[in-house]
PDB file of N, CA and C in Angstrom:
ATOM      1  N   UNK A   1     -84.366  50.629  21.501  1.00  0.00           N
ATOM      2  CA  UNK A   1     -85.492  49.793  21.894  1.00  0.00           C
ATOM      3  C   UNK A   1     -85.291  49.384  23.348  1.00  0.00           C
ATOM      4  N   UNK A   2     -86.364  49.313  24.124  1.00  0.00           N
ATOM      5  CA  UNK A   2     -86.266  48.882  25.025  1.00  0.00           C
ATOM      6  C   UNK A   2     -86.072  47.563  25.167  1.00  0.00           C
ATOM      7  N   UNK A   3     -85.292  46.912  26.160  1.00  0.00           N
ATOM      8  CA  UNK A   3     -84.861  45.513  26.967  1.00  0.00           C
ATOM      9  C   UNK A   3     -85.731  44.744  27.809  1.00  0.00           C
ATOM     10  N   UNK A   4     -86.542  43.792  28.432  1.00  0.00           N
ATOM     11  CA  UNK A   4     -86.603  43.243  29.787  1.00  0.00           C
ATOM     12  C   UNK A   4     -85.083  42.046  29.715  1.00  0.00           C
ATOM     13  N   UNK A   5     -84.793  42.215  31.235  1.00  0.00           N
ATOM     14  CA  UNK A   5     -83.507  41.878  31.428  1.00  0.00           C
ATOM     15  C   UNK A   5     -84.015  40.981  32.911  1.00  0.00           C
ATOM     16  N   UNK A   6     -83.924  39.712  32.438  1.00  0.00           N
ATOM     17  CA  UNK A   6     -84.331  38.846  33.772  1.00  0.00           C
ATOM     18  C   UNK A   6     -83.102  37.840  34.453  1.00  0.00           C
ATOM     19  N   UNK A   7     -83.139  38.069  35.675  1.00  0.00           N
ATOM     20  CA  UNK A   7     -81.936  37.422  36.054  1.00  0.00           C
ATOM     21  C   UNK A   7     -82.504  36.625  37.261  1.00  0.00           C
ATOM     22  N   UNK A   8     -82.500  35.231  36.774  1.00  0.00           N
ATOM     23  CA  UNK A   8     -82.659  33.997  38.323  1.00  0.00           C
ATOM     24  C   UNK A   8     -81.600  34.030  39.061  1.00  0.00           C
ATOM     25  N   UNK A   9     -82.265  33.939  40.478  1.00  0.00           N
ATOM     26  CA  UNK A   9     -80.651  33.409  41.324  1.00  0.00           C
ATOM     27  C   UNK A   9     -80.644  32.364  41.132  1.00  0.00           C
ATOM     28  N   UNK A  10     -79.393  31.685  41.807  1.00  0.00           N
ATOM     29  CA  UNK A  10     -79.107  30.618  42.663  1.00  0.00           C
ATOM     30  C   UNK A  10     -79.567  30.399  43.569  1.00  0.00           C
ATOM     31  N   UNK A  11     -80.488  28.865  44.215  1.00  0.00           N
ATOM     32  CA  UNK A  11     -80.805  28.872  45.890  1.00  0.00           C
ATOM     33  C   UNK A  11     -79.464  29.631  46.384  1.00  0.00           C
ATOM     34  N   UNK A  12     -79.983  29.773  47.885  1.00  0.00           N
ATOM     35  CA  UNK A  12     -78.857  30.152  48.680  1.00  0.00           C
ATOM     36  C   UNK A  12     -77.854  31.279  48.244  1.00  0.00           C
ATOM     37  N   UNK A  13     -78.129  32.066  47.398  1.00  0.00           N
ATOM     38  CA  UNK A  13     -77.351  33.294  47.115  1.00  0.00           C
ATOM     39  C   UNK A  13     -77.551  34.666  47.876  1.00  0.00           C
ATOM     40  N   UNK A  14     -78.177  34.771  48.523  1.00  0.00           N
ATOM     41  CA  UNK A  14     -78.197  36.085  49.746  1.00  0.00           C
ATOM     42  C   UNK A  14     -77.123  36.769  49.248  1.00  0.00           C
ATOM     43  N   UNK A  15     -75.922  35.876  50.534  1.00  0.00           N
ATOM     44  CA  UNK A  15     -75.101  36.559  50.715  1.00  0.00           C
ATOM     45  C   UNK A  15     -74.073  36.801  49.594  1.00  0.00           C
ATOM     46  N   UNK A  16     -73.873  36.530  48.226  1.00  0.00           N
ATOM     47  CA  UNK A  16     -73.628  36.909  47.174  1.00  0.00           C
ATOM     48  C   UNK A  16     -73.850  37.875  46.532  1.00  0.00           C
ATOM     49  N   UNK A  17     -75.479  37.998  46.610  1.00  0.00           N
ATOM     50  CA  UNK A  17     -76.240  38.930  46.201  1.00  0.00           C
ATOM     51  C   UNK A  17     -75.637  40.579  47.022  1.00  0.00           C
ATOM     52  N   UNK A  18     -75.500  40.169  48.246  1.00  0.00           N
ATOM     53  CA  UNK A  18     -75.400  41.594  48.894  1.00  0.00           C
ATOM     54  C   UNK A  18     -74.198  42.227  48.634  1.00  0.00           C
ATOM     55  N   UNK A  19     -73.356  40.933  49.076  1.00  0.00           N
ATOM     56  CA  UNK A  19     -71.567  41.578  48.468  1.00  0.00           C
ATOM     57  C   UNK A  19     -71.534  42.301  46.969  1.00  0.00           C
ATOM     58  N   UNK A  20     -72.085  41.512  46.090  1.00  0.00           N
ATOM     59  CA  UNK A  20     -72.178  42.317  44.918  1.00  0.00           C
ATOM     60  C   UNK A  20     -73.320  43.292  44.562  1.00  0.00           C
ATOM     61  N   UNK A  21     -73.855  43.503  45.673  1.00  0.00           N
ATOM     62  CA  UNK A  21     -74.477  45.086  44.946  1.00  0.00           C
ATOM     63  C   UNK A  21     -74.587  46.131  44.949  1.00  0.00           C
ATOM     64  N   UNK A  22     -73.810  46.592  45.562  1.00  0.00           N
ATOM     65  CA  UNK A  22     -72.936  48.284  45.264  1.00  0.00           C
ATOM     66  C   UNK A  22     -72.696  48.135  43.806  1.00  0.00           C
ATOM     67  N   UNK A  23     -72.207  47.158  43.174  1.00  0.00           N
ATOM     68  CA  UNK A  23     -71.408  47.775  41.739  1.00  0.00           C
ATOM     69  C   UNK A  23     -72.497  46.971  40.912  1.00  0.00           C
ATOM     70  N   UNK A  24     -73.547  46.075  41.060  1.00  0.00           N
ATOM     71  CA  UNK A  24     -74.577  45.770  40.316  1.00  0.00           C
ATOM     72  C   UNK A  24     -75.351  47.137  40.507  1.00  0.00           C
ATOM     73  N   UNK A  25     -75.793  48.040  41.546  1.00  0.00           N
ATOM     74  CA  UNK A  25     -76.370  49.376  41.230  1.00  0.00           C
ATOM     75  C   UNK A  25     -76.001  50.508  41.018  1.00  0.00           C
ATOM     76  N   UNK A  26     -74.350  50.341  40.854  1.00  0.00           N
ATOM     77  CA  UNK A  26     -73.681  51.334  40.369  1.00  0.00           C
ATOM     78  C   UNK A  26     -73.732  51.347  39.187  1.00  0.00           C
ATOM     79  N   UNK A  27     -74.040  50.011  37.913  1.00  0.00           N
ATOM     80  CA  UNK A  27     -74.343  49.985  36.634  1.00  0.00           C
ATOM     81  C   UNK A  27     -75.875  50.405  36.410  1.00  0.00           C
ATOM     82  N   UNK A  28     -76.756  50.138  37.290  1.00  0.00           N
ATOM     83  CA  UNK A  28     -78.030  50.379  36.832  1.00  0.00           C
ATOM     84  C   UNK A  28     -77.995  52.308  36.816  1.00  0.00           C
ATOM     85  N   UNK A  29     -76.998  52.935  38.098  1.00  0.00           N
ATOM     86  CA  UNK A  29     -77.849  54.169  38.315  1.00  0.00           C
ATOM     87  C   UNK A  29     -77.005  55.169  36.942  1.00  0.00           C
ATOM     88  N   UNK A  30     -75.930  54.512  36.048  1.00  0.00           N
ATOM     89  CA  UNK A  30     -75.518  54.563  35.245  1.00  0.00           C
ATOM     90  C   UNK A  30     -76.549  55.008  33.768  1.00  0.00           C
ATOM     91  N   UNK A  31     -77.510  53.582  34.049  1.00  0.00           N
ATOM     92  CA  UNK A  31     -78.273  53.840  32.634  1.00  0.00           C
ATOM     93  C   UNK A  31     -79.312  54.844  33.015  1.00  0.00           C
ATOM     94  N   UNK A  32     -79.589  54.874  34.363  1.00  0.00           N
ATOM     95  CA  UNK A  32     -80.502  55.751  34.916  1.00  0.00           C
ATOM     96  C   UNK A  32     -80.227  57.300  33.788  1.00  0.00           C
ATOM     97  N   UNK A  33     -79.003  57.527  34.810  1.00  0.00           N
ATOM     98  CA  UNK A  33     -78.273  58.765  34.325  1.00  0.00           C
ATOM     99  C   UNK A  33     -78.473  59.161  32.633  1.00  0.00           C
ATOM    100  N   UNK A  34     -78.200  58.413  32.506  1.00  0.00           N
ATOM    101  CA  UNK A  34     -78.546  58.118  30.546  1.00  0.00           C
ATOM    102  C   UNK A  34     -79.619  58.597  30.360  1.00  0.00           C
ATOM    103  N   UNK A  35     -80.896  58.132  31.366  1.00  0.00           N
ATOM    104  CA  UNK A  35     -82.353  58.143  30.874  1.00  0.00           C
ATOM    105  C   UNK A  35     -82.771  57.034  30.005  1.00  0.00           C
ATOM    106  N   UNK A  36     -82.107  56.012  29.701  1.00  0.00           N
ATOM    107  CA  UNK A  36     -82.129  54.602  29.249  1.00  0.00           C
ATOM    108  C   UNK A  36     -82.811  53.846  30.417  1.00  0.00           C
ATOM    109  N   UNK A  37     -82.973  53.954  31.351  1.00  0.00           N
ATOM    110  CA  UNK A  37     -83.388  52.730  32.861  1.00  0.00           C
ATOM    111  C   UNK A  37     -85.222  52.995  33.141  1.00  0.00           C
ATOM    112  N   UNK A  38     -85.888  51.697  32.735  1.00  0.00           N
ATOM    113  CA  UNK A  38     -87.453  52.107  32.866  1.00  0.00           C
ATOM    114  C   UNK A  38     -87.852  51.812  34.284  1.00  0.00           C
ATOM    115  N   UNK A  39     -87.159  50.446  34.697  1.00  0.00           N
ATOM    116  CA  UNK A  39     -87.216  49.919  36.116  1.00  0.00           C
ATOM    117  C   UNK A  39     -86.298  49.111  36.210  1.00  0.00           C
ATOM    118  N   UNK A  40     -86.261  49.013  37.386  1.00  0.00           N
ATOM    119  CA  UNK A  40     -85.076  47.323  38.094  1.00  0.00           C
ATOM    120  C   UNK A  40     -85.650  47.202  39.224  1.00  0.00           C
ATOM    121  N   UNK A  41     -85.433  46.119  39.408  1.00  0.00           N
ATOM    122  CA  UNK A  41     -85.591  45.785  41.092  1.00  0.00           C
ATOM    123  C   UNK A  41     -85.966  44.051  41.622  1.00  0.00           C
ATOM    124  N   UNK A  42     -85.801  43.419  41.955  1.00  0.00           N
ATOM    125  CA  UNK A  42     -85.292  42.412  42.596  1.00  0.00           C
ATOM    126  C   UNK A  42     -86.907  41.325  43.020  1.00  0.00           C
ATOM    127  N   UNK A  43     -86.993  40.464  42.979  1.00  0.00           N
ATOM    128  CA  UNK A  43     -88.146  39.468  43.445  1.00  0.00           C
ATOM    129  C   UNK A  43     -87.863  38.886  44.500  1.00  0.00           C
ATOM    130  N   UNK A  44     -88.570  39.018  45.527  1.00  0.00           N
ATOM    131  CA  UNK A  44     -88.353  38.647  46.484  1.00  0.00           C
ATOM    132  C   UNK A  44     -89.115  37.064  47.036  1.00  0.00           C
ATOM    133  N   UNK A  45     -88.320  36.510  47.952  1.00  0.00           N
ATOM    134  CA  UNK A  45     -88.532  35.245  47.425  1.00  0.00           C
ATOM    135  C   UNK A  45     -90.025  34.561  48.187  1.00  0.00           C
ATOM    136  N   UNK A  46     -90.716  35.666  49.457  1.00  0.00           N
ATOM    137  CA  UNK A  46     -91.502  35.498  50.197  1.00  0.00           C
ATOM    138  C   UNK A  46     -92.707  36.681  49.699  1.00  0.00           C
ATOM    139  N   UNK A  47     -93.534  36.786  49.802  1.00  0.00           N
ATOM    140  CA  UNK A  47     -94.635  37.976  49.759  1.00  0.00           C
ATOM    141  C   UNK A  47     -94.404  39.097  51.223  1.00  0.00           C
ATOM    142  N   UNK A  48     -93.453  40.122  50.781  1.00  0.00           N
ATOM    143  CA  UNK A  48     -92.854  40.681  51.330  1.00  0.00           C
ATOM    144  C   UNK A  48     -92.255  41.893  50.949  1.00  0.00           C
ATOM    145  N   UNK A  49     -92.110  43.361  50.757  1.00  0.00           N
ATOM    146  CA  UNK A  49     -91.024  44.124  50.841  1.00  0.00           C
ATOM    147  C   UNK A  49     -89.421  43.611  51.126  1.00  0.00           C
ATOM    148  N   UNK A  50     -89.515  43.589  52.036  1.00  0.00           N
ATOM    149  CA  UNK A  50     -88.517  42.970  52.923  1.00  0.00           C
ATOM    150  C   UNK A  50     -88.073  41.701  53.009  1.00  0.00           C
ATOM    151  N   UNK A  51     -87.413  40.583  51.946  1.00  0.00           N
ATOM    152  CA  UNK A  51     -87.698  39.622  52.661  1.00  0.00           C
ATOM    153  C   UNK A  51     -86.699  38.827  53.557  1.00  0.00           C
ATOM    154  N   UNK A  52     -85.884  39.529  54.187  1.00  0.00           N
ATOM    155  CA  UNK A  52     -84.929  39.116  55.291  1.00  0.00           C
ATOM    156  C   UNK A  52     -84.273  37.969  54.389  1.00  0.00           C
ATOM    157  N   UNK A  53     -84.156  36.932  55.434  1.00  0.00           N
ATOM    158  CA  UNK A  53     -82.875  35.369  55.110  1.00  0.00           C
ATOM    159  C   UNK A  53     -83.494  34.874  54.117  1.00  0.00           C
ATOM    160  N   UNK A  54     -84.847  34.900  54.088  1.00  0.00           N
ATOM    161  CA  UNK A  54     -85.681  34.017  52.578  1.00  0.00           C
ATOM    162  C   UNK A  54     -85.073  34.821  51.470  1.00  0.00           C
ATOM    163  N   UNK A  55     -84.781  35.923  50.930  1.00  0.00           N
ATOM    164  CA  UNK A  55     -83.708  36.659  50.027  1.00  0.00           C
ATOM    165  C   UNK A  55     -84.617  36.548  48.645  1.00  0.00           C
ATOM    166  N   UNK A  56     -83.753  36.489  47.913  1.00  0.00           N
ATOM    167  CA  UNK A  56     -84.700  36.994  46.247  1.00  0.00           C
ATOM    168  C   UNK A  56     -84.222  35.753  45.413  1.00  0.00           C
ATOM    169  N   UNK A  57     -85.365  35.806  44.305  1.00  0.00           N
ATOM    170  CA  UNK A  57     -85.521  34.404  43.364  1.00  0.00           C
ATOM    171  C   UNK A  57     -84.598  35.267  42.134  1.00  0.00           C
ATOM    172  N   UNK A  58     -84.748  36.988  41.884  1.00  0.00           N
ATOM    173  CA  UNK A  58     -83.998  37.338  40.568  1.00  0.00           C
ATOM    174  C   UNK A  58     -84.297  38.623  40.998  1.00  0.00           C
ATOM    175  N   UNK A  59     -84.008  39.328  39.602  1.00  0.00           N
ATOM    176  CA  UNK A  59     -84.493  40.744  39.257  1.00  0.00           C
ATOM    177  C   UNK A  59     -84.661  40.999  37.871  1.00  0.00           C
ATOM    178  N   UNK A  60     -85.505  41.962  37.330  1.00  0.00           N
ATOM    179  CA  UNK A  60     -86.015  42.758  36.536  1.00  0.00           C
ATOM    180  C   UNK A  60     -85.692  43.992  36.379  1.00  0.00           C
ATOM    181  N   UNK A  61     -84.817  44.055  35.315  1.00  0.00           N
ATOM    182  CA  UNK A  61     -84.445  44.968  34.944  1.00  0.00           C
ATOM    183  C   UNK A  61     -84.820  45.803  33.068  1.00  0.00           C
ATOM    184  N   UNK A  62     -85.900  46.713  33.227  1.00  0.00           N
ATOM    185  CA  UNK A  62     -86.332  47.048  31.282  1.00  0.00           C
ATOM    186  C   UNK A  62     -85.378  48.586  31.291  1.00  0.00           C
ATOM    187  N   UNK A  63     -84.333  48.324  30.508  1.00  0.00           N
ATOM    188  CA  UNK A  63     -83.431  49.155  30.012  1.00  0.00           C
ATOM    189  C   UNK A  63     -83.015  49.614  27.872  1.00  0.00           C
ATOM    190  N   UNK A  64     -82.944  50.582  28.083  1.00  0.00           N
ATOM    191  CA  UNK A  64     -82.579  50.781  26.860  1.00  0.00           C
ATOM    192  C   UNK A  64     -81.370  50.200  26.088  1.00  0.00           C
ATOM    193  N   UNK A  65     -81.574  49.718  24.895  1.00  0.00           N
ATOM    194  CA  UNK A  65     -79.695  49.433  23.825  1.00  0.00           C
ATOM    195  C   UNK A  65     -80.377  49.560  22.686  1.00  0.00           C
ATOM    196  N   UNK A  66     -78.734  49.770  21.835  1.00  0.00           N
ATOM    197  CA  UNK A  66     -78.794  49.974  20.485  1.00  0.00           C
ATOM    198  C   UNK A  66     -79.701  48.493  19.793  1.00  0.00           C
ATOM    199  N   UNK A  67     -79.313  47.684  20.154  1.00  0.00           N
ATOM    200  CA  UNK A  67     -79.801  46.272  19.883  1.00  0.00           C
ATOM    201  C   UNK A  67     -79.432  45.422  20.868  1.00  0.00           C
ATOM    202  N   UNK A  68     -80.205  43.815  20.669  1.00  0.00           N
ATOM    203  CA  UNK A  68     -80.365  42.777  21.285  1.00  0.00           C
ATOM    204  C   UNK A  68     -79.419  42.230  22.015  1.00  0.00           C
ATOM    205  N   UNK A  69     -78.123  42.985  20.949  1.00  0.00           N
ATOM    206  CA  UNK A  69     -76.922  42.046  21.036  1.00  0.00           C
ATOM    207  C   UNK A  69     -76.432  42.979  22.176  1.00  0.00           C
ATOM    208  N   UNK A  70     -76.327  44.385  21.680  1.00  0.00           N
ATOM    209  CA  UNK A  70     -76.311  45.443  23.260  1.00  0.00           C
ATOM    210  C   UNK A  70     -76.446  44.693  23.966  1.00  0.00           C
ATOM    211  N   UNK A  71     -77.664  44.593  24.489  1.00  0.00           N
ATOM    212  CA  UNK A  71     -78.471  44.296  25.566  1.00  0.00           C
ATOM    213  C   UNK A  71     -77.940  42.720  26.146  1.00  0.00           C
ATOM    214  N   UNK A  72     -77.767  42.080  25.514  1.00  0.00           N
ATOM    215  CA  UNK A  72     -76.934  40.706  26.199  1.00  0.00           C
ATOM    216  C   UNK A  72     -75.629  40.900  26.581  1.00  0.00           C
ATOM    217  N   UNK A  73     -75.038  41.820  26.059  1.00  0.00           N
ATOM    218  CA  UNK A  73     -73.062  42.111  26.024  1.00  0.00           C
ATOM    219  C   UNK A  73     -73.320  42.732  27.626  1.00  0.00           C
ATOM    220  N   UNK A  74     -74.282  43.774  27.512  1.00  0.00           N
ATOM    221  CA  UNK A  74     -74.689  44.488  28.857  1.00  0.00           C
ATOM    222  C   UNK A  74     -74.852  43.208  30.006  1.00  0.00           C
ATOM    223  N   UNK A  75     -75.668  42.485  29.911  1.00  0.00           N
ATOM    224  CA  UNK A  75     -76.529  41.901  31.278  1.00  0.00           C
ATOM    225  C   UNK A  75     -75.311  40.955  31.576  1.00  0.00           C
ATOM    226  N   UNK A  76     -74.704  40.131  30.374  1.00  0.00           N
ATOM    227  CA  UNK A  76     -73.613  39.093  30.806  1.00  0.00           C
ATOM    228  C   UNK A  76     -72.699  39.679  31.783  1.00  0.00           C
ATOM    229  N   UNK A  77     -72.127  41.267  31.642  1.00  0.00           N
ATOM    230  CA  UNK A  77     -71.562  41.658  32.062  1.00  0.00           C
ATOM    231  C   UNK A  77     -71.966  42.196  33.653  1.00  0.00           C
ATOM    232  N   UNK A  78     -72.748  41.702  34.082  1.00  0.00           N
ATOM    233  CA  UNK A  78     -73.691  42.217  35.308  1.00  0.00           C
ATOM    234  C   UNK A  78     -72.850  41.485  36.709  1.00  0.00           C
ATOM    235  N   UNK A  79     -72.794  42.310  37.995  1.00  0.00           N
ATOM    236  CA  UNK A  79     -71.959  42.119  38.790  1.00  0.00           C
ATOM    237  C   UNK A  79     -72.500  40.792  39.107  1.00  0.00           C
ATOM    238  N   UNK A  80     -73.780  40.431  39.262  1.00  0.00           N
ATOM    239  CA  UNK A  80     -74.244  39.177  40.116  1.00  0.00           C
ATOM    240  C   UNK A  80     -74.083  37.934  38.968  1.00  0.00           C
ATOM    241  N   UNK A  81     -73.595  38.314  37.654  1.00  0.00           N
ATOM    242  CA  UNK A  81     -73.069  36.758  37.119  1.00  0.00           C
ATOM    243  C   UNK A  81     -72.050  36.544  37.443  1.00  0.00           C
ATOM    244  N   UNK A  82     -71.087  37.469  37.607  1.00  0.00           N
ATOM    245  CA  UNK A  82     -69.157  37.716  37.914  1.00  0.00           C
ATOM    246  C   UNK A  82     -69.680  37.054  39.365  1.00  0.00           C
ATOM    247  N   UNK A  83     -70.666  37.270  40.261  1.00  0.00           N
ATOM    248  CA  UNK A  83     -70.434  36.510  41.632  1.00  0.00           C
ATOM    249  C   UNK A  83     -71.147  35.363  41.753  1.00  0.00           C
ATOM    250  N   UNK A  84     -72.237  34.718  40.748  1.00  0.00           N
ATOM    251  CA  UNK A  84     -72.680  33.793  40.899  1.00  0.00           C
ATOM    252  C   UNK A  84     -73.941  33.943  41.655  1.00  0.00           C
ATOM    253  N   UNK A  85     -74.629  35.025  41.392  1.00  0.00           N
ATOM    254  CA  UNK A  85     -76.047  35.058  41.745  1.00  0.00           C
ATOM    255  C   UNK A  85     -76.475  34.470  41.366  1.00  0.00           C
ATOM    256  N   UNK A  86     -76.813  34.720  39.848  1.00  0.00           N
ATOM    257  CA  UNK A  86     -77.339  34.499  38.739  1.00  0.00           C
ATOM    258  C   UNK A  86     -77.110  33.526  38.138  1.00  0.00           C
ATOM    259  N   UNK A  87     -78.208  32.315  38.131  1.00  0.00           N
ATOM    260  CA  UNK A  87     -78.053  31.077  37.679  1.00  0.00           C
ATOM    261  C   UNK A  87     -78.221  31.553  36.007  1.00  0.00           C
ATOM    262  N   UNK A  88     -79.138  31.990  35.238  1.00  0.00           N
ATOM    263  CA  UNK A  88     -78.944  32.665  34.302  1.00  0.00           C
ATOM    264  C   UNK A  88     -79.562  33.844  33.880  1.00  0.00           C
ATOM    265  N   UNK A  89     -79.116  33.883  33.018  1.00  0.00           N
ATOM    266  CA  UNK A  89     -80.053  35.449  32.217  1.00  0.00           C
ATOM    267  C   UNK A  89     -80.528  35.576  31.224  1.00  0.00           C
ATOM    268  N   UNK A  90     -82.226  36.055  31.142  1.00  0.00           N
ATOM    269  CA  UNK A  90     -83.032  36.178  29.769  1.00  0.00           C
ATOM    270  C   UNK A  90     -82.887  37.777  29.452  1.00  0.00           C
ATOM    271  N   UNK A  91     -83.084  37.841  28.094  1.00  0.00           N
ATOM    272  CA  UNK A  91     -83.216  39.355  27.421  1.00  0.00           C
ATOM    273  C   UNK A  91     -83.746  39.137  26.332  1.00  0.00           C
ATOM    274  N   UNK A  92     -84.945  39.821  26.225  1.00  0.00           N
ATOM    275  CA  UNK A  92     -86.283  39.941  25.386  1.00  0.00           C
ATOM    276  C   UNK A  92     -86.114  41.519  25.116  1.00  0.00           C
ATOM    277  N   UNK A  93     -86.461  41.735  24.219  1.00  0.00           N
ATOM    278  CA  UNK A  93     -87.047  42.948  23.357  1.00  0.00           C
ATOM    279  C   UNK A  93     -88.426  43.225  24.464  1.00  0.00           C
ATOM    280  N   UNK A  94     -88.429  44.170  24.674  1.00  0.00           N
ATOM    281  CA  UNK A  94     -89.820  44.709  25.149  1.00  0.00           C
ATOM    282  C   UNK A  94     -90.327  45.784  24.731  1.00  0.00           C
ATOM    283  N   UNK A  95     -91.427  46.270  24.350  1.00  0.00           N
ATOM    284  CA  UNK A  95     -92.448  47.273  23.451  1.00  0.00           C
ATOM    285  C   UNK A  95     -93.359  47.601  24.705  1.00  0.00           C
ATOM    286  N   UNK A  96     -92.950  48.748  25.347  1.00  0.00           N
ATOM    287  CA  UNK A  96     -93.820  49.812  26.652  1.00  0.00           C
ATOM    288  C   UNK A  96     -94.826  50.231  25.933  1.00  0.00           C
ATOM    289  N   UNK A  97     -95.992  50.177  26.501  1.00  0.00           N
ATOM    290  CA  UNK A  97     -97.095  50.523  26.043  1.00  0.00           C
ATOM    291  C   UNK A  97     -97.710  51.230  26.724  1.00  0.00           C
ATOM    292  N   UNK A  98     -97.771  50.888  28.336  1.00  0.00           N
ATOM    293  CA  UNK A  98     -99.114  51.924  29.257  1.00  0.00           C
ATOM    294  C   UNK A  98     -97.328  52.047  30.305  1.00  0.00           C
ATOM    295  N   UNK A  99     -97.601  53.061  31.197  1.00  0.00           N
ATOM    296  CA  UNK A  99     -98.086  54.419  30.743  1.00  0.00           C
ATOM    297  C   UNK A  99     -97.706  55.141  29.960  1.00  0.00           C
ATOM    298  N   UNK A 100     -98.294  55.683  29.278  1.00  0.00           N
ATOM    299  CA  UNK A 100     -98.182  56.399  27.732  1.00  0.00           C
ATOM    300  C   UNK A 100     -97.273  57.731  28.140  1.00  0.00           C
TER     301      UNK A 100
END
């Protein structure tokens, strides 16, 4: 079943965020590889691509697991809680519907 995997920062985590993400996208390109990974990618904290020093509020990540419990053992284990990005983390069951 598929996952949504939501992760808030911390104000002021930039530079946390950056140090740890080589090996926070070294796990995602992981499930990629699998063919388990639907999307990821990061909220930015301005209306922006880019958003320089203003930096990101979280990310979104809908990934595949065996179950729920998968799927939490997975995200706890995520580089930006080990550095304190991540003020916390939700994981919901999600049911993909469009695009078919």
């Amino acid at each position: 079943m598929w996952y949504a995997i939501t992760g808030t920062d911390h104000a002021d985590s930039l530079e946390r965020r950056l140090a740890a993400r080589g090996a926070h996208l070294a796990r995602l390109e992981k499930l990629q590889e699998q063919g388990r990974l639907l999307l990821a990618g990061p909220f930015p904290a301005i209306d922006a691509e880019q958003p320089g020093p203003a930096g990101f509020t979280g990310s979104l990540i809908v990934a595949e697991f065996a179950s729920l419990a998968e799927a939490e053992q997975w995200a706890k284990a995520d580089p930006y809680v080990d550095a304190g990005v991540y003020a916390g983390v939700s994981v919901k069951p999600f049911r993909k519907v469009l695009p078919a």
